[in-house]
C-alpha atoms as a PDB file:
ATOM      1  CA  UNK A   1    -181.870  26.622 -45.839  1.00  0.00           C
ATOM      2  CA  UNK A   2    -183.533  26.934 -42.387  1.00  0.00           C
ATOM      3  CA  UNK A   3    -183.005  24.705 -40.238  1.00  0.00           C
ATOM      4  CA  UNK A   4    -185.642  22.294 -37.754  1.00  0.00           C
ATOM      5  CA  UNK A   5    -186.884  22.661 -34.365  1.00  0.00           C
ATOM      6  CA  UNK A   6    -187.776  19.319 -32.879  1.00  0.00           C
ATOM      7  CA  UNK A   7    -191.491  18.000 -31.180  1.00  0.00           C
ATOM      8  CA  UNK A   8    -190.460  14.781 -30.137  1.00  0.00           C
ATOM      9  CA  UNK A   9    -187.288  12.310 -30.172  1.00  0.00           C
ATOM     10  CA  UNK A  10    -187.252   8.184 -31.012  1.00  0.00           C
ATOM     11  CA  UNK A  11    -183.833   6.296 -29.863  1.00  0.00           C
ATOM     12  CA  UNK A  12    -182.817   3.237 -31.254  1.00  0.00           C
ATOM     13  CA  UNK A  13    -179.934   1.040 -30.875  1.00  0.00           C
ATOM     14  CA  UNK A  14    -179.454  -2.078 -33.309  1.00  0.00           C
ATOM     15  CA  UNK A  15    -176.552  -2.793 -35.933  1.00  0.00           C
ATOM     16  CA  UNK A  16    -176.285   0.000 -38.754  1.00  0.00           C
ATOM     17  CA  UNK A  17    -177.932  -0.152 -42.006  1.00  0.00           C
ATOM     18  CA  UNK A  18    -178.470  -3.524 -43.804  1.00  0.00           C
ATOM     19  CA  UNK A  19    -180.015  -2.141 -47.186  1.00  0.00           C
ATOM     20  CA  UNK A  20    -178.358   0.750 -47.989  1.00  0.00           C
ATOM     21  CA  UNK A  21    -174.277   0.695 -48.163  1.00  0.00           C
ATOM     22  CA  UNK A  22    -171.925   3.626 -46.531  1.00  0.00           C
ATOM     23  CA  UNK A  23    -169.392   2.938 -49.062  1.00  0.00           C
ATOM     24  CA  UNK A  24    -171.435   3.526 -52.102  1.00  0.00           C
ATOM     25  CA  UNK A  25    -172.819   6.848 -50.554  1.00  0.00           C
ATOM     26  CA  UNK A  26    -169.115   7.717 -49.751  1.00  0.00           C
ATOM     27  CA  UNK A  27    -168.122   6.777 -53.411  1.00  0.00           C
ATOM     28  CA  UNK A  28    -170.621   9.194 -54.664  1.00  0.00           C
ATOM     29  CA  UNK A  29    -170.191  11.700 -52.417  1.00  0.00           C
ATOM     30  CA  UNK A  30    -166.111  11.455 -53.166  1.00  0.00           C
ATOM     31  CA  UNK A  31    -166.800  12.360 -56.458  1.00  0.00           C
ATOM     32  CA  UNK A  32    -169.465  15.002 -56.411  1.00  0.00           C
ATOM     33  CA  UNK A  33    -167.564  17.206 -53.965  1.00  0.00           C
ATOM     34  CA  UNK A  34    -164.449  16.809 -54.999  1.00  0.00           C
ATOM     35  CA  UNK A  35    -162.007  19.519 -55.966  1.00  0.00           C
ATOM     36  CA  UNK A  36    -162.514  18.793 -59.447  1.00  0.00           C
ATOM     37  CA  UNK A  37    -165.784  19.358 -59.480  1.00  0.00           C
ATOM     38  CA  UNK A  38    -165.184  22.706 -58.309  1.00  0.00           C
ATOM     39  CA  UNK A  39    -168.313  23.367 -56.331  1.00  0.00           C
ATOM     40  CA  UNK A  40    -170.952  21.904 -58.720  1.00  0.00           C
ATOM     41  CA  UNK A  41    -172.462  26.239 -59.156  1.00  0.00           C
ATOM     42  CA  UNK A  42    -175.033  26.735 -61.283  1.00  0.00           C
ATOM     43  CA  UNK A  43    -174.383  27.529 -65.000  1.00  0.00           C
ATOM     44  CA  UNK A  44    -170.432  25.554 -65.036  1.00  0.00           C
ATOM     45  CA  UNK A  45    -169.573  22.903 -66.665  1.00  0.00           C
ATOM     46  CA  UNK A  46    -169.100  21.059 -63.427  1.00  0.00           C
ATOM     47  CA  UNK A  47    -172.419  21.180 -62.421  1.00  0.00           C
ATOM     48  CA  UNK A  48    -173.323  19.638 -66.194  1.00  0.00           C
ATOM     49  CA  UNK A  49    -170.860  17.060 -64.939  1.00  0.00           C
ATOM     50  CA  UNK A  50    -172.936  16.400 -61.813  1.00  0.00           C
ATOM     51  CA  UNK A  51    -176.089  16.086 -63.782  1.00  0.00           C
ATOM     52  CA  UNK A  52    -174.620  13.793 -65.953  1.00  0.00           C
ATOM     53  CA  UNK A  53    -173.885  11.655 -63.184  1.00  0.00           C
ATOM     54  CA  UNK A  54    -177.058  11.007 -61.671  1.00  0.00           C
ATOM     55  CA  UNK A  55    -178.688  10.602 -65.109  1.00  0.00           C
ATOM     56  CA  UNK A  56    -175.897   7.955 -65.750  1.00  0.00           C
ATOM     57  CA  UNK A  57    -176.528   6.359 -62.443  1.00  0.00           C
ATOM     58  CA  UNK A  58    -180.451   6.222 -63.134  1.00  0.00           C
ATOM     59  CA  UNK A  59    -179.496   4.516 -66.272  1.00  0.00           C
ATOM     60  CA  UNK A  60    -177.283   2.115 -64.776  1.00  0.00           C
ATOM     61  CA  UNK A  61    -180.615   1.264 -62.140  1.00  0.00           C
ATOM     62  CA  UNK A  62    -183.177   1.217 -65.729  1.00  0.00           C
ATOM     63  CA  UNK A  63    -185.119   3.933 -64.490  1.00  0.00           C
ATOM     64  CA  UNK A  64    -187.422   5.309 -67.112  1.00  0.00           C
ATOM     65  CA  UNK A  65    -186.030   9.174 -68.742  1.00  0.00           C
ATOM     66  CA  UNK A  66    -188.991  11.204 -67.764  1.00  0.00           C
ATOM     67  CA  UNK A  67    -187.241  14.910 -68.468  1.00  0.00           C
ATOM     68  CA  UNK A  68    -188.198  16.877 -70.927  1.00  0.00           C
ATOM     69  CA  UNK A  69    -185.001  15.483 -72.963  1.00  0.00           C
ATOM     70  CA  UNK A  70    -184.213  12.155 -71.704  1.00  0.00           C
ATOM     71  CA  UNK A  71    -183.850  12.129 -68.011  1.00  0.00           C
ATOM     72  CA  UNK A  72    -182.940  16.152 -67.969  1.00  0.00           C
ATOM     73  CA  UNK A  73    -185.081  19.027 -67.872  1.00  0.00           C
ATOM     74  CA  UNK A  74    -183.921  22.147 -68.723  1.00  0.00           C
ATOM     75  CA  UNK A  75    -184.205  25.441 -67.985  1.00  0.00           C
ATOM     76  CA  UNK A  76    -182.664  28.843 -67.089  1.00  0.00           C
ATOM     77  CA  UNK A  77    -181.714  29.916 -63.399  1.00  0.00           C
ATOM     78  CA  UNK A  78    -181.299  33.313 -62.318  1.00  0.00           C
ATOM     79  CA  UNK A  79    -179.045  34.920 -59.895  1.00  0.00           C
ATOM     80  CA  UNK A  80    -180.268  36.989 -57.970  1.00  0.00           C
ATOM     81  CA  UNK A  81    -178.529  37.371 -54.564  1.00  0.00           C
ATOM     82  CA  UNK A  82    -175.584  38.928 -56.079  1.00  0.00           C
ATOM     83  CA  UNK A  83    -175.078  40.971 -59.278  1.00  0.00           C
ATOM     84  CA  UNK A  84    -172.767  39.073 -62.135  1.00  0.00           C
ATOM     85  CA  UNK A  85    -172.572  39.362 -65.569  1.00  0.00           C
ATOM     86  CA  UNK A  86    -174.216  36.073 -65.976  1.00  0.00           C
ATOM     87  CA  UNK A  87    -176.943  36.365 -64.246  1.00  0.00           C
ATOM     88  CA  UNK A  88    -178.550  33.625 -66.375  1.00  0.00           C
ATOM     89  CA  UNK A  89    -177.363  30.706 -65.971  1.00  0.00           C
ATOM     90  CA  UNK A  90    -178.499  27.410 -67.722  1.00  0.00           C
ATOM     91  CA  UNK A  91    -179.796  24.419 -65.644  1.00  0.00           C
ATOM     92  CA  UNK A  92    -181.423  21.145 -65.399  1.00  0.00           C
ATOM     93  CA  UNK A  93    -182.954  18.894 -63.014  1.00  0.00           C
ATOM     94  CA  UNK A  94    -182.947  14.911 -63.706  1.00  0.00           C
ATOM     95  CA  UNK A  95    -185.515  13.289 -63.197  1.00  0.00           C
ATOM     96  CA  UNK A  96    -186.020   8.874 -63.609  1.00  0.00           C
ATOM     97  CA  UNK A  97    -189.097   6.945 -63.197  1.00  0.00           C
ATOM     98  CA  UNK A  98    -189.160   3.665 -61.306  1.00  0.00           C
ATOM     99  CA  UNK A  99    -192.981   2.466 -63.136  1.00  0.00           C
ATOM    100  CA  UNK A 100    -194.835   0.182 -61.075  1.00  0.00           C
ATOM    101  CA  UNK A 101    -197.744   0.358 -62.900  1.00  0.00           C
ATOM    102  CA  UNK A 102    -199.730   2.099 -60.466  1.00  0.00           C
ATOM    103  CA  UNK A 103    -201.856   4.599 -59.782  1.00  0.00           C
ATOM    104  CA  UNK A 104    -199.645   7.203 -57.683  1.00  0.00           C
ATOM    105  CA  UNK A 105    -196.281   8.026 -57.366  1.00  0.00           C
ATOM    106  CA  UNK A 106    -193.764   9.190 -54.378  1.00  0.00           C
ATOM    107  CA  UNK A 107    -191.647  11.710 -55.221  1.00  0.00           C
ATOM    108  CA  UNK A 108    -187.733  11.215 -53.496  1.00  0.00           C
ATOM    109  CA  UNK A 109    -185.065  13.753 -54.043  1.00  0.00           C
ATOM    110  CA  UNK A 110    -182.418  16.087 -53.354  1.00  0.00           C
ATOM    111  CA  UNK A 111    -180.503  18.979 -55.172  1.00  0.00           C
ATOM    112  CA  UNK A 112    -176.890  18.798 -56.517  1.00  0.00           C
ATOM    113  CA  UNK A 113    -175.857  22.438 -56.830  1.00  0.00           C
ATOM    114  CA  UNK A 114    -173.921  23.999 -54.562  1.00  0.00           C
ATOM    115  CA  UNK A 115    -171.980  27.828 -54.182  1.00  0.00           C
ATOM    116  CA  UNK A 116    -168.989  26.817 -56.927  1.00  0.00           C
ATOM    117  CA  UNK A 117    -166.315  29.047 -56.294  1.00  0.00           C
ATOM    118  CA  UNK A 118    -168.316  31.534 -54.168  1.00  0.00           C
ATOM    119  CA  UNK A 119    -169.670  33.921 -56.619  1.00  0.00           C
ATOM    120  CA  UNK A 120    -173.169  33.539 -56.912  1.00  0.00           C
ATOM    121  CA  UNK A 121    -174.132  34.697 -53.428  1.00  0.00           C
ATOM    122  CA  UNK A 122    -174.995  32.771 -49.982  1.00  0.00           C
ATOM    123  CA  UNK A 123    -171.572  32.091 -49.006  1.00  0.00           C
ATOM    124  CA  UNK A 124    -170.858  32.568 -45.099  1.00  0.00           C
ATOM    125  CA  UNK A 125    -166.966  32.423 -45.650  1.00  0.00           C
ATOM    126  CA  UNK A 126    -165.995  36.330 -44.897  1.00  0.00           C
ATOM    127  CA  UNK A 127    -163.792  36.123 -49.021  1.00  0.00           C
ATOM    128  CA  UNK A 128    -165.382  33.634 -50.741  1.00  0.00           C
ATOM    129  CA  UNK A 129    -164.377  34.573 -53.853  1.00  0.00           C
ATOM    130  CA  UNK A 130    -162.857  31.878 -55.555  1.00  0.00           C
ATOM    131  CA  UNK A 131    -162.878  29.731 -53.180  1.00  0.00           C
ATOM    132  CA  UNK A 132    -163.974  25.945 -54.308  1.00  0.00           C
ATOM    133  CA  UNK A 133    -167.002  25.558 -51.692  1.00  0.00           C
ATOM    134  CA  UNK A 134    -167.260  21.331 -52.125  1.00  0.00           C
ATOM    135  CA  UNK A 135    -170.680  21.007 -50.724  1.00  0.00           C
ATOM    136  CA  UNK A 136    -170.216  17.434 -49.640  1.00  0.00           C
ATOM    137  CA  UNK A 137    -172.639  17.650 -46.729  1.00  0.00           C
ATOM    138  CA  UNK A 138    -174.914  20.693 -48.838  1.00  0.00           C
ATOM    139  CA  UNK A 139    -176.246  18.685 -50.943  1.00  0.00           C
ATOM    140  CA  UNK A 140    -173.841  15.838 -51.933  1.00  0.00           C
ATOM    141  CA  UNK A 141    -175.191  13.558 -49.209  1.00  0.00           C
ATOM    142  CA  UNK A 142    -178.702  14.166 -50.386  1.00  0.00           C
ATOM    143  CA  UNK A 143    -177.855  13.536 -53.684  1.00  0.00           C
ATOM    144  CA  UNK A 144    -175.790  10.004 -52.744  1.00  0.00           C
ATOM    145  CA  UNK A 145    -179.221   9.224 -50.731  1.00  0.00           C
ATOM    146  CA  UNK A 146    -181.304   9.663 -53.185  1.00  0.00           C
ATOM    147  CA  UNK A 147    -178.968   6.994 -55.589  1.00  0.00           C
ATOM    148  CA  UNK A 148    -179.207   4.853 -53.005  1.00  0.00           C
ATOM    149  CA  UNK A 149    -182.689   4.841 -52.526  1.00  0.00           C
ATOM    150  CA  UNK A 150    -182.930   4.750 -56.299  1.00  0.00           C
ATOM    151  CA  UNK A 151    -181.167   1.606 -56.211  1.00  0.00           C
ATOM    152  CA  UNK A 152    -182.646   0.140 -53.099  1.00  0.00           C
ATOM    153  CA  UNK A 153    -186.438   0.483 -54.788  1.00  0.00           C
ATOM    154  CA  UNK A 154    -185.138  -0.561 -58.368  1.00  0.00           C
ATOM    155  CA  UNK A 155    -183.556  -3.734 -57.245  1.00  0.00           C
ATOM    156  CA  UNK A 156    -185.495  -5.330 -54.050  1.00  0.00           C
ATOM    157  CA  UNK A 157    -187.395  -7.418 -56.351  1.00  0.00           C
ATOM    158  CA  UNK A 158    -190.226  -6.157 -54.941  1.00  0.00           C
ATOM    159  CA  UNK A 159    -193.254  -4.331 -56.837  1.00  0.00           C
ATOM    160  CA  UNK A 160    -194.397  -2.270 -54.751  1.00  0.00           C
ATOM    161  CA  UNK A 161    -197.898  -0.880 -55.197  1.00  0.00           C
ATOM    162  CA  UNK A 162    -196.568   2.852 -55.844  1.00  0.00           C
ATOM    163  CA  UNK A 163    -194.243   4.343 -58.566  1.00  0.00           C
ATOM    164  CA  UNK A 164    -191.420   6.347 -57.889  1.00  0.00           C
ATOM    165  CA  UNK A 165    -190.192   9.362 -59.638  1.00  0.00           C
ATOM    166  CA  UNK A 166    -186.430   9.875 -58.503  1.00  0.00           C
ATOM    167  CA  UNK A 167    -185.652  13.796 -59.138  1.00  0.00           C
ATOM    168  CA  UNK A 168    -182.115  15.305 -58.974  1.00  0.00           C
ATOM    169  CA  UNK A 169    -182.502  19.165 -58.385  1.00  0.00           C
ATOM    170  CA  UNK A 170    -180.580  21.828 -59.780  1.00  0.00           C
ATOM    171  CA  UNK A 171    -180.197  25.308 -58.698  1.00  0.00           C
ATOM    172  CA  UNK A 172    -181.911  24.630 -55.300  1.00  0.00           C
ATOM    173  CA  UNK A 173    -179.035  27.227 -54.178  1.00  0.00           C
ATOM    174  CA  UNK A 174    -180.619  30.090 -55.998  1.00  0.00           C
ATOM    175  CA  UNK A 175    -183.943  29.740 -54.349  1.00  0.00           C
ATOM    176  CA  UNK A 176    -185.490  26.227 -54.863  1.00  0.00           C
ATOM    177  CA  UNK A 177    -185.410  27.066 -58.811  1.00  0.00           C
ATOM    178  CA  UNK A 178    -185.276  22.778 -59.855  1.00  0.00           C
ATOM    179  CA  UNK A 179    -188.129  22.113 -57.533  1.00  0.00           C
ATOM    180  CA  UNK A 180    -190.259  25.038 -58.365  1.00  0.00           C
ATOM    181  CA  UNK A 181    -189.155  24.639 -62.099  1.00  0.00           C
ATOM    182  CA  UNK A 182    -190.623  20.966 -61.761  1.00  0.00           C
ATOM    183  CA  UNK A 183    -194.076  21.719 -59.559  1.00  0.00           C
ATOM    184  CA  UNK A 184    -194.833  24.129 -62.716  1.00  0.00           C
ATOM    185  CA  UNK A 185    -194.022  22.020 -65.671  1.00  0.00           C
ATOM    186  CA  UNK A 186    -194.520  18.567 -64.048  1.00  0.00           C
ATOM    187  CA  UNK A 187    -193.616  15.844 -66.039  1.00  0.00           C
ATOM    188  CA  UNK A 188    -196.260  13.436 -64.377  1.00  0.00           C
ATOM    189  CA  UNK A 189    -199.495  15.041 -62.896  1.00  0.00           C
ATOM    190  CA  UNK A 190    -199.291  16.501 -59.470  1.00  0.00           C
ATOM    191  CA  UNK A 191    -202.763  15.260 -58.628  1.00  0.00           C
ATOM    192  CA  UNK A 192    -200.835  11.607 -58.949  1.00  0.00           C
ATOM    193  CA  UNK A 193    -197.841  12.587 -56.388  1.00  0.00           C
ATOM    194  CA  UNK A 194    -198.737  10.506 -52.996  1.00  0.00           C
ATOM    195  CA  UNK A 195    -195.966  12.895 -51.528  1.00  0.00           C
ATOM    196  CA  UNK A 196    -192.557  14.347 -51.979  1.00  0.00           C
ATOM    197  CA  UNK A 197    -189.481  13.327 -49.730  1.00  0.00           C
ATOM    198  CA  UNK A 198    -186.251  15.229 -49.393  1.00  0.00           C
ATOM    199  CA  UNK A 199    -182.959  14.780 -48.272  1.00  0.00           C
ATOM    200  CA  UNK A 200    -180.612  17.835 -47.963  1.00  0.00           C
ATOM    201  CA  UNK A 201    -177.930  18.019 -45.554  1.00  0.00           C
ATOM    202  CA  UNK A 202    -178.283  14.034 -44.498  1.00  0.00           C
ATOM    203  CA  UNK A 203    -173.841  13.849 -43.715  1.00  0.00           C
ATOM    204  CA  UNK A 204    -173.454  15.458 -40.100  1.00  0.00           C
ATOM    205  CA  UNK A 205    -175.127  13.507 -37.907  1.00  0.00           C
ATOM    206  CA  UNK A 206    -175.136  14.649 -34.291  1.00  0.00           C
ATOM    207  CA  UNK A 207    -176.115  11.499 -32.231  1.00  0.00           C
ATOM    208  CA  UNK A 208    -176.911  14.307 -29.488  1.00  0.00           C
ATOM    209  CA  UNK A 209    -179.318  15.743 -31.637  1.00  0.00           C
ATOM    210  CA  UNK A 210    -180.376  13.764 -34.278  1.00  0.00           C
ATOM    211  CA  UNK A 211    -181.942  13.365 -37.458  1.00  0.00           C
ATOM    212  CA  UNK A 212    -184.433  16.044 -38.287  1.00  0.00           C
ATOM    213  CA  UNK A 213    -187.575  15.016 -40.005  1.00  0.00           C
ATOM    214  CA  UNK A 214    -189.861  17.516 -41.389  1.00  0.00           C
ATOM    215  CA  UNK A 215    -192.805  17.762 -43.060  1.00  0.00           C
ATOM    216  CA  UNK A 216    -194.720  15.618 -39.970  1.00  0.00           C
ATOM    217  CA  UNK A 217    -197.310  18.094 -39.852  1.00  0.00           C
ATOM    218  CA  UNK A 218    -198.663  17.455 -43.780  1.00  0.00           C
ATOM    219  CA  UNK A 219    -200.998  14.874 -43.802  1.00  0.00           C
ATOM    220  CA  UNK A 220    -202.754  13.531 -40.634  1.00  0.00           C
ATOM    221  CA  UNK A 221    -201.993  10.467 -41.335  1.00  0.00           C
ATOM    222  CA  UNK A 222    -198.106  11.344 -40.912  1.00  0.00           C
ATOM    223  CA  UNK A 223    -198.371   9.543 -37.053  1.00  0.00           C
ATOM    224  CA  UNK A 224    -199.759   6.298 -38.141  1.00  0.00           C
ATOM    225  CA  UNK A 225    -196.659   6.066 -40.741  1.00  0.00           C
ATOM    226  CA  UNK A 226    -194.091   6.445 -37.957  1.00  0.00           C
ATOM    227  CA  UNK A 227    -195.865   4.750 -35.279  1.00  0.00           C
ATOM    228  CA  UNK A 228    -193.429   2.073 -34.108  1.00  0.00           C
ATOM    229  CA  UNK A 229    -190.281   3.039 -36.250  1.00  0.00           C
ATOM    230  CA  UNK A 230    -187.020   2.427 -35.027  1.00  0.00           C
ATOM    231  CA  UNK A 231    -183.605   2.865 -36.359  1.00  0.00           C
ATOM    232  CA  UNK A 232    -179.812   3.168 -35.765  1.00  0.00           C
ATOM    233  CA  UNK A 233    -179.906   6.765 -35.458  1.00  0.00           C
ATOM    234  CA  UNK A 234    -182.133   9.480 -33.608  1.00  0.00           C
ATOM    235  CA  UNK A 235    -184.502  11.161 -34.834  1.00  0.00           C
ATOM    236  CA  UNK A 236    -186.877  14.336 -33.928  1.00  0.00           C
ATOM    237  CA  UNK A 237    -189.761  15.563 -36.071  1.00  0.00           C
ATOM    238  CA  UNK A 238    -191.011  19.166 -36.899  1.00  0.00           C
ATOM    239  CA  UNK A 239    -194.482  19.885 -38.376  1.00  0.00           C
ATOM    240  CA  UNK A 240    -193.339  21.949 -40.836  1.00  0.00           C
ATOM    241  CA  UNK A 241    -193.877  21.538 -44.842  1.00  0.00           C
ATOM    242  CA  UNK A 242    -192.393  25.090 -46.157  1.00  0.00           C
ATOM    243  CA  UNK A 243    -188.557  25.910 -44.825  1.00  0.00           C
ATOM    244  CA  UNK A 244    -185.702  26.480 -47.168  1.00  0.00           C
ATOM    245  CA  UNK A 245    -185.284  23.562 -49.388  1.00  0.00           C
ATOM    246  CA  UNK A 246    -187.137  21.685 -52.318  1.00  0.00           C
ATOM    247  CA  UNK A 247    -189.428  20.419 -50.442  1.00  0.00           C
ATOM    248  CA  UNK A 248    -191.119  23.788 -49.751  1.00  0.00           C
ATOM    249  CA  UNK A 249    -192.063  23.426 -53.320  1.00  0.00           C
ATOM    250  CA  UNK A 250    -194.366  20.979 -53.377  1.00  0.00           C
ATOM    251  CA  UNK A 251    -195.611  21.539 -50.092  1.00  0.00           C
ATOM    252  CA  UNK A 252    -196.804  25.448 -51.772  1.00  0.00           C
ATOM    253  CA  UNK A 253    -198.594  22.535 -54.485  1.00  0.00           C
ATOM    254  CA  UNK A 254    -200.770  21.197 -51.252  1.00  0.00           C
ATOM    255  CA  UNK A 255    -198.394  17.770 -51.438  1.00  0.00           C
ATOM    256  CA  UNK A 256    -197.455  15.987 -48.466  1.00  0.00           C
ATOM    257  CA  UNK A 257    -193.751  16.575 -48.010  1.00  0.00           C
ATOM    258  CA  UNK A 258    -191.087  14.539 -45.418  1.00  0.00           C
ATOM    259  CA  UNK A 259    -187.565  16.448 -45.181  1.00  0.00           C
ATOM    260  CA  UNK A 260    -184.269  15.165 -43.388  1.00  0.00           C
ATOM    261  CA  UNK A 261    -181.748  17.207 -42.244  1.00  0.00           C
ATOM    262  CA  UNK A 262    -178.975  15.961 -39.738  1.00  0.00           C
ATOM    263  CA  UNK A 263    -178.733  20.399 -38.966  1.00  0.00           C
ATOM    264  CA  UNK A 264    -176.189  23.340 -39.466  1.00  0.00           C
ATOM    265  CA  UNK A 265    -172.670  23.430 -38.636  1.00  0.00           C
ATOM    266  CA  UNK A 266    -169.187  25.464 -38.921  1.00  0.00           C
ATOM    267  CA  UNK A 267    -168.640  24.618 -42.312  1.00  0.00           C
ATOM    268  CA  UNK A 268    -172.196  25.384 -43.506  1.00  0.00           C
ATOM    269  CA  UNK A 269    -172.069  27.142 -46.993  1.00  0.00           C
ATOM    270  CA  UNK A 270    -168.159  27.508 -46.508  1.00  0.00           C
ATOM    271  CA  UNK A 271    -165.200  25.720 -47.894  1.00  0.00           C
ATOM    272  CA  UNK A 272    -164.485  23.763 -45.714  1.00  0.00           C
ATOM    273  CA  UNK A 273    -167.611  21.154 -46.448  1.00  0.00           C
ATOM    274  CA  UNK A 274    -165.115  18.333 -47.945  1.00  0.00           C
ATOM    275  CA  UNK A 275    -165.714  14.405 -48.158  1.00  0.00           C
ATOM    276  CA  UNK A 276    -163.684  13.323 -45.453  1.00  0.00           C
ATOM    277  CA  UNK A 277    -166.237  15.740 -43.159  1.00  0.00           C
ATOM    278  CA  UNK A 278    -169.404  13.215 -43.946  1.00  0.00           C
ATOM    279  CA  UNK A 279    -170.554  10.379 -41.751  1.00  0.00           C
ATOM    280  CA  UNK A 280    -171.680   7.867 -44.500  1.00  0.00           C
ATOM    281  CA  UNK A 281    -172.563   5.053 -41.539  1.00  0.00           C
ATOM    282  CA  UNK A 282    -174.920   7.497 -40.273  1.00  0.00           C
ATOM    283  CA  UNK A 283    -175.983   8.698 -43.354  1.00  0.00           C
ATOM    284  CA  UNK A 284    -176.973   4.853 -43.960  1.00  0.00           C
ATOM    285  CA  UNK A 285    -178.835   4.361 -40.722  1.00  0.00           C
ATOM    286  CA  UNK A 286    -180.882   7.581 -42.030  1.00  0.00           C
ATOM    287  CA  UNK A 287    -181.847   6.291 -45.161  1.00  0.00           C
ATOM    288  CA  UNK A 288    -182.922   2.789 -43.400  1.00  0.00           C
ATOM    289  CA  UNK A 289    -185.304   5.120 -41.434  1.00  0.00           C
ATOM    290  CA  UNK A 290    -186.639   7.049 -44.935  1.00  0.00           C
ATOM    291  CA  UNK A 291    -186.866   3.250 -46.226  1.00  0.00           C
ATOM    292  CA  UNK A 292    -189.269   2.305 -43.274  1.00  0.00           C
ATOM    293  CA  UNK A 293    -191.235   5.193 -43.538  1.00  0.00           C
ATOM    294  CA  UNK A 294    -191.765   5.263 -47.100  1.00  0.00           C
ATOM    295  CA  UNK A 295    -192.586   1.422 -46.724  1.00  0.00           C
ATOM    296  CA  UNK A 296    -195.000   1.949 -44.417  1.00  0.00           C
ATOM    297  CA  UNK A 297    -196.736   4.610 -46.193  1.00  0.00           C
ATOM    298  CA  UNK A 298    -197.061   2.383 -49.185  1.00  0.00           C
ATOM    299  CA  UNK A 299    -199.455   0.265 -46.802  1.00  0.00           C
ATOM    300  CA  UNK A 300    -201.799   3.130 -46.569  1.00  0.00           C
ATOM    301  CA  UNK A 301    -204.091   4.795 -49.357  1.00  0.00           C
ATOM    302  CA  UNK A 302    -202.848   7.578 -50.852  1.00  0.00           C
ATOM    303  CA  UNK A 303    -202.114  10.091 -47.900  1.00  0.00           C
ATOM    304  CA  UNK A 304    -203.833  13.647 -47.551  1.00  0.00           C
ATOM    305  CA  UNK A 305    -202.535  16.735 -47.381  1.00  0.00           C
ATOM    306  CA  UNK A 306    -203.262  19.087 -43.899  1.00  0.00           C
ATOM    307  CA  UNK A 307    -202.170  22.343 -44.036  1.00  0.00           C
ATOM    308  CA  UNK A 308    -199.553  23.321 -41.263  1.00  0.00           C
ATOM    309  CA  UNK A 309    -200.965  26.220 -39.249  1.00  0.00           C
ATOM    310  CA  UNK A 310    -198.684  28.181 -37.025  1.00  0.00           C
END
């Protein structure tokens, strides 16, 4: 993925998150990078295991299946970046509906693949053969925001006057496969989407840098949704809509995208992105930022998309 250059920075200082909890983000994260799961890489059995655990987790929350089968939708990935025997590799992203009964929908989510045992390309470790690369900041942080967003919006007893399609991406890793997978064979209309937000990379905050929010360049009405917002983190945001992650997607679809990214660091696509690595309070204070942003989007007709020109 490619990482943000910051326009402009809001500070905040007030008591961490309220809505969203660090320990359920930690709990998921715990379990989607650990050892067992043996790097969640496209095509094993571990990264069925990972599917099946945010499809369990939408069921848990009620969300409406809206896969292909149930709340999956398959398809095949390919690797490309390095030659294996199995270059094709089965996948499928999950995708739950929270049905408001409106009109138009905003799109939230995040990819749960990762490198596996470092055999499918992309690793920076100089052997990374067989090597378990966790991937609990890349992309199990996403993925534990997106649950908790999917809870948050599932169980505020509030209707709120938009729908929300939760997706869990596979095979992001191999070029944004889930994502564009999903823009191509969309299970609600595109025309519908009010826009996309994406959370990849959301467990290494840097308080002297801050969150990264991208995407702010996408619809000209992207100020008037941040006007005034505050938080217990940081924050910086970058016009962009394309970059490397699933986002890029729907932004090629003329959606307006958001994307948060707390940055790269020494254990990027290496090994040594474990668990204990992941600032879950921060993490929190992020998604209490997406929560506000989202929320005051909602107040606003359905945004338009501006094309971001270099």
């Amino acid at each position: 993925m490619k990482f943000l250059l910051g326009v402009f920075i809001v500070l905040s200082a007030s008591s961490y998150a309220q809505n969203v909890s660090p320990a359920a983000l930690g709990k998921h994260i715990r379990y989607l990078a650990s050892d067992k799961m043996k790097g969640r890489g496209t095509g094993s059995k571990e990264n069925t295991l990972a599917a099946k655990y945010v499809a369990g987790q939408f069921q848990k929350l009620k969300l409406k299946p809206l896969g292909t089968e149930g709340y999956f939708q398959p398809f095949t990935a390919k690797v490309r970046r390095v030659v294996v025997p199995d270059s094709l590799r089965p996948a499928r992203n999950v995708i739950g509906f929270l049905d408001n009964g409106a009109e138009y929908t905003v799109i939230i989510g995040a990819h749960f693949d990762h490198l596996g045992l470092g055999r499918q390309g992309s690793s920076k470790d100089e052997h990374p053969e067989g090597k378990i690369h966790n991937g609990a900041d890349d992309n199990a942080s996403g993925v534990a925001g997106l649950l908790e967003l999917a809870r948050h919006f599932s169980t505020n007893a509030t209707k709120e006057p938009y729908n929300f399609l939760f997706i869990g991406f596979a095979a992001e890793e191999l070029g944004l496969l889930g994502s564009r997978h999903f823009v191509n064979n969309p299970t609600i209309p595109l025309a519908s989407v009010n826009f996309m937000s994406n959370m990849d990379m959301i467990g290494r905050y840097n308080a002297d840098r801050g969150v990264g929010i991208g995407g702010y360049g996408t619809s000209d009405q992207w100020p008037e949704v941040f006007r005034d917002v505050k938080g217990d983190v940081k924050f910086f945001t970058d016009r962009a809509g394309n970059g490397g992650s699933d986002h890029g997607s729907f932004y090629a679809k003329n959606i307006p995208v958001l994307f948060f990214h707390t940055g790269g660091h020494d254990d990027y696509h290496k090994p040594g992105d474990d668990p204990e690595k992941v600032d879950t309070k921060a993490a929190a204070g992020i998604l209490e930022i997406e929560i506000k942003l989202i929320e005051n989007a909602m107040k606003l007709p359905k945004l338009n998309f501006t094309e971001v020109k270099n």
